[in-house]
Protein backbone atom coordinates (compact mmCIF):
# COMPACT_ATOMS: atom_id res chain seq x y z
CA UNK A 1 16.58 -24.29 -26.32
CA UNK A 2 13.63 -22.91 -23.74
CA UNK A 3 13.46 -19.16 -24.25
CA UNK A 4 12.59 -19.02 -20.76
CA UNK A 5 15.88 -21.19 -19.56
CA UNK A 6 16.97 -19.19 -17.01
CA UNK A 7 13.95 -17.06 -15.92
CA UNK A 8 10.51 -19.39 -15.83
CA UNK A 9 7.50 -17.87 -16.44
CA UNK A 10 5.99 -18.55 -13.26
CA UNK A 11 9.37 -17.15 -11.56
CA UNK A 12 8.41 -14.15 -13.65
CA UNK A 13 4.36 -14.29 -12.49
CA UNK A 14 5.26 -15.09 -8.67
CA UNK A 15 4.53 -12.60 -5.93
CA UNK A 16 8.60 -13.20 -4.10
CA UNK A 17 10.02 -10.60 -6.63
CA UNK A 18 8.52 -8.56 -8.86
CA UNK A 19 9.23 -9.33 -12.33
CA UNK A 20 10.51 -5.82 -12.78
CA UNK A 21 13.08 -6.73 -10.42
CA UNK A 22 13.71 -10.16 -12.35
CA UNK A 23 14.31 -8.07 -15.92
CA UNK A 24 17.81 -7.27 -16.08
CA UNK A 25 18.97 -10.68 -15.18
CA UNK A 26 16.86 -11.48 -17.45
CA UNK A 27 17.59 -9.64 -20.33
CA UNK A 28 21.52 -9.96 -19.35
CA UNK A 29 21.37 -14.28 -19.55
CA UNK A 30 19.25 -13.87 -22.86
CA UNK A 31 21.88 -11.73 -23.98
CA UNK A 32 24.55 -13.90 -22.84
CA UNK A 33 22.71 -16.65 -24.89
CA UNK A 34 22.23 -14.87 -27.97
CA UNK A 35 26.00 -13.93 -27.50
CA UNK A 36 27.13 -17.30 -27.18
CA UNK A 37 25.34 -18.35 -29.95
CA UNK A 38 26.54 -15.83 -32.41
CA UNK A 39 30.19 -16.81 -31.46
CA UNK A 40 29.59 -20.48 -32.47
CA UNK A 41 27.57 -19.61 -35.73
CA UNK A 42 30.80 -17.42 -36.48
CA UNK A 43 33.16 -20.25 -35.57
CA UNK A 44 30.93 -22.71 -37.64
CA UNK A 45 31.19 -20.90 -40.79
CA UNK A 46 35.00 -19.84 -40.50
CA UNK A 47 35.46 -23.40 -40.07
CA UNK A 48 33.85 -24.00 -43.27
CA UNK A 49 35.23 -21.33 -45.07
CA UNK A 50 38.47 -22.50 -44.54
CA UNK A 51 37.73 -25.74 -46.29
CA UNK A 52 35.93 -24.47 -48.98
CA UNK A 53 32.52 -25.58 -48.48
């Protein structure tokens, strides 16, 4: 996965919005990412917990 998924670089470097502007968004889908990515790790390992793997 793309750090930059959501929010391209040159989105970031063009002169329509500042990037300042662009940050929260930003930060919020990384964080939203991160988020998402956390809950699946978490379901992954209950999962084989459960089994006793």
């Amino acid at each position: 996965m793309s750090f930059f998924r959501f929010v391209s670089i040159p989105t970031l470097l063009s002169g329509s919005e500042s990037a300042l502007e662009l940050l929260p968004d930003f930060i919020s889908n990384r964080a939203a990412v991160l988020l998402s990515l956390q809950t699946n790790l978490a379901r992954e390992l209950d999962f084989y917990y459960r089994r006793g793997i």
